[in-house]
Structures are given as structure tokens and as C-alpha cells.
Protein backbone atom coordinates (compact mmCIF):
# COMPACT_ATOMS: atom_id res chain seq x y z
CA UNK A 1 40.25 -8.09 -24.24
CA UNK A 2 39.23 -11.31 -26.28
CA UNK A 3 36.17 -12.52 -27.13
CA UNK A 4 35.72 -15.09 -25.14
CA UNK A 5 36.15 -12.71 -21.80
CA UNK A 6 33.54 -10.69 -23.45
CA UNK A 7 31.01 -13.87 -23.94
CA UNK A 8 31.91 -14.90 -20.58
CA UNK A 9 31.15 -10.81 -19.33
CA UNK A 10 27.95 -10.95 -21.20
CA UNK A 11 26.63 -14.38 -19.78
CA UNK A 12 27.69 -12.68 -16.06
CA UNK A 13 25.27 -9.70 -16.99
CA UNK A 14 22.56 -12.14 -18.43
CA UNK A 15 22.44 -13.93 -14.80
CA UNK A 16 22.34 -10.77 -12.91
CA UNK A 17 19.55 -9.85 -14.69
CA UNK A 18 17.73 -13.23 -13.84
CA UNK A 19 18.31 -13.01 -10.47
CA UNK A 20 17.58 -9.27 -10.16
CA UNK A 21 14.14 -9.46 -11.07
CA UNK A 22 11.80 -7.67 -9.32
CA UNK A 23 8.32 -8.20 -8.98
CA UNK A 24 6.03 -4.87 -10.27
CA UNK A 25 4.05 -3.09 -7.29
CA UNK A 26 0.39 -3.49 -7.90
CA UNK A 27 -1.42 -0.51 -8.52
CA UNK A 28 -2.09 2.28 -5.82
CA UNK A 29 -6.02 2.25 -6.70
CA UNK A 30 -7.92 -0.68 -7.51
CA UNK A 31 -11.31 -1.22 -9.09
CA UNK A 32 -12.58 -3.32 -6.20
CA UNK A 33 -11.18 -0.86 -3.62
CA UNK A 34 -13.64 0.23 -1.06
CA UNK A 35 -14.79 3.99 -1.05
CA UNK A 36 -14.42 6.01 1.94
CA UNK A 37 -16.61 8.87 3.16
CA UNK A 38 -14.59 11.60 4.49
CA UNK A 39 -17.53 13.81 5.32
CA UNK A 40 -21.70 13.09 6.17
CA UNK A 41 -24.02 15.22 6.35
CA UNK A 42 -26.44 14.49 8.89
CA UNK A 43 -29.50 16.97 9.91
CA UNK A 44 -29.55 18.35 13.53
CA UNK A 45 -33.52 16.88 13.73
CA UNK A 46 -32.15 12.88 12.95
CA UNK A 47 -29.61 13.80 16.17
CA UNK A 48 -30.45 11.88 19.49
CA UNK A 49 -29.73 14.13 22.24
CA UNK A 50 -26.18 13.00 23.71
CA UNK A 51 -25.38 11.95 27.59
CA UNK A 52 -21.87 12.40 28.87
CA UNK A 53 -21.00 9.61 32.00
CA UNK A 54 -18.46 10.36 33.89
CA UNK A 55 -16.45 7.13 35.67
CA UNK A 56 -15.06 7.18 38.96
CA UNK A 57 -11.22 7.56 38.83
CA UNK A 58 -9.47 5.03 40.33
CA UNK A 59 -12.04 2.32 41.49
């Protein structure tokens, strides 16, 4: 092996790694991410009494 392959191996390997570059993922949780509310607690008096309609099938 001479030294010039080994230049010439070296400047192979410095190109890959220019052309393998990969952009980093941004982060999984962000400051300005909104916040989600899995549960609410509502009172049973602040409930309006619910209606269920039924539609006609078919029409």
C-alpha cells in the first residue's frame, strides 16, 4: 500500500462524510408545544340534560 493510495483512501472517506450528513431530529418536546388535557373534571350540576335523535335509516 503506498501513500498516495492511502491520501487518495482518506480524501474518498472525507467526501462520504460530506455527503452523508444528516440533518439532527428536532426535539420530541418543545417549549412552545401546546398542552393537552387528558382528563376534566366537570360537576354533574354544570351538565345540560342530554337528548338522543334518532335518524331515519335509509331516507
Amino acid at each position: 500500500m503506498t501513500f498516495t493510495f492511502f491520501l487518495n483512501v482518506l480524501n474518498a472517506l472525507q467526501r462520504l462524510m460530506k455527503y452523508v450528513v444528516v440533518p439532527r431530529e428536532a426535539a420530541y418536546d418543545m417549549p412552545t408545544d401546546y398542552s393537552v388535557r387528558k382528563q376534566v373534571r366537570v360537576d354533574r350540576a354544570e351538565i345540560v340534560r342530554l337528548q338522543m335523535k334518532q335518524a331515519l335509516v335509509g331516507k
